[in-house]
N, C-alpha and C. Protein backbone atom coordinates (compact mmCIF):
# COMPACT_ATOMS: atom_id res chain seq x y z
N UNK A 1 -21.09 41.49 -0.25
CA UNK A 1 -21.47 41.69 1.12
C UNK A 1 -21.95 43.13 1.27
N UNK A 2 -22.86 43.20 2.12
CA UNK A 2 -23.32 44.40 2.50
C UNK A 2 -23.86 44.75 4.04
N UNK A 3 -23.31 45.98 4.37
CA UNK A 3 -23.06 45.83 5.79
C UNK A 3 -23.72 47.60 6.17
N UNK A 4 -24.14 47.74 7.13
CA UNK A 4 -24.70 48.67 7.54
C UNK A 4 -24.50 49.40 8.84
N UNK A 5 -23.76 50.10 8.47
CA UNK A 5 -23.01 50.98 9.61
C UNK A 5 -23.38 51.52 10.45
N UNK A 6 -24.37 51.54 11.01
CA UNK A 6 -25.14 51.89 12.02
C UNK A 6 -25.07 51.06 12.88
N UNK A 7 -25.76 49.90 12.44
CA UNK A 7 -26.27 48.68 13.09
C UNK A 7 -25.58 47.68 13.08
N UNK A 8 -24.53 47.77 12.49
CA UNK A 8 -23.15 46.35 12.21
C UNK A 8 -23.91 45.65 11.74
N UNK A 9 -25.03 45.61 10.76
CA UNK A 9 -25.39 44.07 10.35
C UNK A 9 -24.60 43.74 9.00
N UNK A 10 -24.69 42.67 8.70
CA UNK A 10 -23.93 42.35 7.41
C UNK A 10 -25.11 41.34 6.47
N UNK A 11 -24.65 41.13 5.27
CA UNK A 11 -25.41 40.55 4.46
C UNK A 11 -24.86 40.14 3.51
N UNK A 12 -24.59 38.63 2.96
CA UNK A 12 -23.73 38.02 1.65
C UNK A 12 -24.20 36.97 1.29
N UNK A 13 -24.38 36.60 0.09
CA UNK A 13 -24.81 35.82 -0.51
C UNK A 13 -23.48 35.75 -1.80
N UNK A 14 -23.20 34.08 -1.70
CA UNK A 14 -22.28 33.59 -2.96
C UNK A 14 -23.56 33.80 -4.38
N UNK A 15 -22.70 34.44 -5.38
CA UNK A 15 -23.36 34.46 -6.23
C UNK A 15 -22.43 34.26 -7.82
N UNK A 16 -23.55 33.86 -8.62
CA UNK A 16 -22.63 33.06 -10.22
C UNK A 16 -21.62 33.71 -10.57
N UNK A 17 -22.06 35.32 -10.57
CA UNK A 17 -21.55 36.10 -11.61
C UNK A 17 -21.71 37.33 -11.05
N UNK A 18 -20.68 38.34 -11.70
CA UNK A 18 -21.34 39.93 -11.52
C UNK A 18 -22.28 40.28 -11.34
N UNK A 19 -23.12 39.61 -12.92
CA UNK A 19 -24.57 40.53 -12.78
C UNK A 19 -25.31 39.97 -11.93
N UNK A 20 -25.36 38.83 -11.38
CA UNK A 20 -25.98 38.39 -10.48
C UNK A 20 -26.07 39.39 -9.13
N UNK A 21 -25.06 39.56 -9.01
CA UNK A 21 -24.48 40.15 -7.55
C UNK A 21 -24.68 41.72 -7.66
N UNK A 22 -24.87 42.09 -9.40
CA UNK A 22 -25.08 43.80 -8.78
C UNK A 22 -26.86 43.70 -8.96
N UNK A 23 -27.11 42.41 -9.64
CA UNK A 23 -28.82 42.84 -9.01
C UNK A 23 -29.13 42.48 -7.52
N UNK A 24 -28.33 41.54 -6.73
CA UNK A 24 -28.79 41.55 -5.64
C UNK A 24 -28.38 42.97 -4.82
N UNK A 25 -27.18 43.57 -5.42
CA UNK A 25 -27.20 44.88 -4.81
C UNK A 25 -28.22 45.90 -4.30
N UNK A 26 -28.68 45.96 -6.21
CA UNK A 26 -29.17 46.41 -6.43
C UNK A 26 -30.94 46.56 -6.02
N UNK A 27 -31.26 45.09 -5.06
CA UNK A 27 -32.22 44.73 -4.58
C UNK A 27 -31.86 45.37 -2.95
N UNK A 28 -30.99 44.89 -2.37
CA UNK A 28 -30.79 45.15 -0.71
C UNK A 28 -30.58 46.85 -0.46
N UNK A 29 -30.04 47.34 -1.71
CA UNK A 29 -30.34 48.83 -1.31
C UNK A 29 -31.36 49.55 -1.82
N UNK A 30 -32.51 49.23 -2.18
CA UNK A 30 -33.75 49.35 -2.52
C UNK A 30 -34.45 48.96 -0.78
N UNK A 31 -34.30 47.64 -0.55
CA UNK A 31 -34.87 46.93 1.13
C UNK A 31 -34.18 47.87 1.87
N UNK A 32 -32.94 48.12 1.81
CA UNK A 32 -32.62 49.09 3.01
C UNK A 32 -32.42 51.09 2.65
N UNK A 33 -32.97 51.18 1.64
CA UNK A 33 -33.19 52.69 1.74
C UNK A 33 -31.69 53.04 1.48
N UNK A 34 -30.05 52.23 1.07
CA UNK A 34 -29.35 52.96 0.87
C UNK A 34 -28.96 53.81 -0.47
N UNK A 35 -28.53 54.63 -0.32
CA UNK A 35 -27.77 55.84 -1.53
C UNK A 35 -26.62 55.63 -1.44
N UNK A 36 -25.66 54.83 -0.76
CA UNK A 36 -24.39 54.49 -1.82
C UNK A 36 -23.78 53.00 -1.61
N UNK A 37 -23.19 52.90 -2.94
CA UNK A 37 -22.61 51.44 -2.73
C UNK A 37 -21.05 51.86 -3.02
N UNK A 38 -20.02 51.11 -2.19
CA UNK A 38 -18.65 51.01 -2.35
C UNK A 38 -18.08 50.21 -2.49
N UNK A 39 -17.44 49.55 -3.91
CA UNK A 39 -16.95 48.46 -4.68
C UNK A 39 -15.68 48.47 -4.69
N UNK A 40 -14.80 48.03 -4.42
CA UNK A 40 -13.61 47.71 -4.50
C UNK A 40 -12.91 47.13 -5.62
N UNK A 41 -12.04 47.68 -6.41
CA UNK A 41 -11.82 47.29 -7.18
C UNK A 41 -10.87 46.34 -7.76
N UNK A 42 -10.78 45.47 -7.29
CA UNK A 42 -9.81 44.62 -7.08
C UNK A 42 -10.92 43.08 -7.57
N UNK A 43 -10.24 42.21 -8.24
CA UNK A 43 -10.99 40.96 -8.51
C UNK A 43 -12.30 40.71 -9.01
N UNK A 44 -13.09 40.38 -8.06
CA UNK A 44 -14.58 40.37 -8.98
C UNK A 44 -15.50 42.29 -9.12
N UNK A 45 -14.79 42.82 -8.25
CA UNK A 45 -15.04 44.24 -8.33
C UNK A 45 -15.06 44.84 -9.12
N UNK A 46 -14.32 44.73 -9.86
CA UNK A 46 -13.95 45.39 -11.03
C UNK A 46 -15.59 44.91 -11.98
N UNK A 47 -15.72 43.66 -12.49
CA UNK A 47 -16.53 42.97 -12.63
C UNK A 47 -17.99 43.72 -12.44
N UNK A 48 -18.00 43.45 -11.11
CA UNK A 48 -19.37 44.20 -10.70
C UNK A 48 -19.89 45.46 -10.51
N UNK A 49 -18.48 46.43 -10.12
CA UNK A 49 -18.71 47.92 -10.91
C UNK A 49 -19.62 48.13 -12.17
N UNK A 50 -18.87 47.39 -13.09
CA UNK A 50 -19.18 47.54 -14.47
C UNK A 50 -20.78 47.61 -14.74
N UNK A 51 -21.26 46.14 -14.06
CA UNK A 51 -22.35 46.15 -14.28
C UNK A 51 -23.69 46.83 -13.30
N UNK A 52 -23.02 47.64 -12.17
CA UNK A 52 -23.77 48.47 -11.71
C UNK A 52 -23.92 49.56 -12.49
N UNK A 53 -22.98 49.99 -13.23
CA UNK A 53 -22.85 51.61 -14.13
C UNK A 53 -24.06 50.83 -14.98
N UNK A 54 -23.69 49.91 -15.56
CA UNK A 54 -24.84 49.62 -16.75
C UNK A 54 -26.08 49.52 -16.41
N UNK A 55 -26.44 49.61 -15.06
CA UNK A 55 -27.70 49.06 -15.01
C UNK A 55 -28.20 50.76 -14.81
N UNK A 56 -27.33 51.82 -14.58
CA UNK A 56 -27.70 53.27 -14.53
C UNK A 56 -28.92 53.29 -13.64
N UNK A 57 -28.20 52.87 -12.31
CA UNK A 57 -29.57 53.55 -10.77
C UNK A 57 -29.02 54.83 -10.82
N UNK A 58 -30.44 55.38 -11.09
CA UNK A 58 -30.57 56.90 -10.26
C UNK A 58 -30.49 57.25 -8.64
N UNK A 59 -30.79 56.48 -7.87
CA UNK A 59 -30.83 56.78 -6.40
C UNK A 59 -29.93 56.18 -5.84
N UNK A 60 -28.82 55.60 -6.08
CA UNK A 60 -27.55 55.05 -5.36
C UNK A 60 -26.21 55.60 -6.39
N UNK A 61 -25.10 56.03 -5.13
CA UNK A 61 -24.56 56.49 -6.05
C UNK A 61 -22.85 55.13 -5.85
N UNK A 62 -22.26 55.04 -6.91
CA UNK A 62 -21.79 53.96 -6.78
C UNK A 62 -19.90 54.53 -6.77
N UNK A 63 -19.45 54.13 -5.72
CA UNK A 63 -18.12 54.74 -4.94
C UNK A 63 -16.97 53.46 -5.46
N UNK A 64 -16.04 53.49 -6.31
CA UNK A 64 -15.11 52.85 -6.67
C UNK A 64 -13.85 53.16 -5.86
N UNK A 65 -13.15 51.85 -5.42
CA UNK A 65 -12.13 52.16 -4.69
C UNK A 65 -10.89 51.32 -5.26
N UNK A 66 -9.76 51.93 -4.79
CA UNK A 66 -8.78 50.95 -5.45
C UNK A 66 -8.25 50.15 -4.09
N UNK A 67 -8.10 49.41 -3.76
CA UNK A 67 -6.95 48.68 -2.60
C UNK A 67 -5.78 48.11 -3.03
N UNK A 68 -4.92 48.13 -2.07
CA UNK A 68 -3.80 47.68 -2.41
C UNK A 68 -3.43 46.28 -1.87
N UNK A 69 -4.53 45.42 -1.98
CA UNK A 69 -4.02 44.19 -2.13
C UNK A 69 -5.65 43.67 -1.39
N UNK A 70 -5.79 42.21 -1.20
CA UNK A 70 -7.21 41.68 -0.94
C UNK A 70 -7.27 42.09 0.34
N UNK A 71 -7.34 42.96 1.08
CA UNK A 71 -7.68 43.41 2.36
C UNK A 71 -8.33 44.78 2.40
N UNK A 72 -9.33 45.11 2.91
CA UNK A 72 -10.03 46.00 2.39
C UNK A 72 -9.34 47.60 3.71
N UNK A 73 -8.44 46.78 4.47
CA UNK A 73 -8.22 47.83 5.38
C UNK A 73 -7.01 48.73 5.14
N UNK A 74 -6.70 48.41 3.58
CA UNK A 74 -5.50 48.83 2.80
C UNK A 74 -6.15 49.54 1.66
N UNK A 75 -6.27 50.71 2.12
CA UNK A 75 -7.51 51.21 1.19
C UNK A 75 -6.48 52.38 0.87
N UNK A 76 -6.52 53.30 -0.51
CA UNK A 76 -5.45 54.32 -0.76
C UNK A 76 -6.53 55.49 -1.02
């Protein structure tokens, strides 16, 4: 999901796999001009971190978080 703090919009698409999901990232913050993404690391996160580092974007910078449990409002 991807959501834009300005404007409250949101954006998600179910997808196969990691890499699936860090190229669509990797597509919507290209469409929306952003410089950072914040992944959570918990479950498929972990996952899709990985394959954002690998894909090595220069213009987004990619923010790893840990939570303490599937709620993202439990953030440490």
């Amino acid at each position: 999901m991807a959501i834009e703090p300005n404007n409250e919009k949101g954006y998600s698409l179910r997808c196969k796999g990691a890499d699936e999901a860090s190229h669509y990232i990797e597509i919507m913050c290209s469409q929306h001009k952003a410089r950072q993404v914040i992944i959570p690391l918990n479950g498929w996160g972990i996952a899709i971190y990985d394959c954002l580092k690998k894909r090595n974007l220069k213009n987004i910078d990619i923010v790893p978080i840990r939570c303490i449990g599937e709620k993202l409002n439990n953030w440490r």
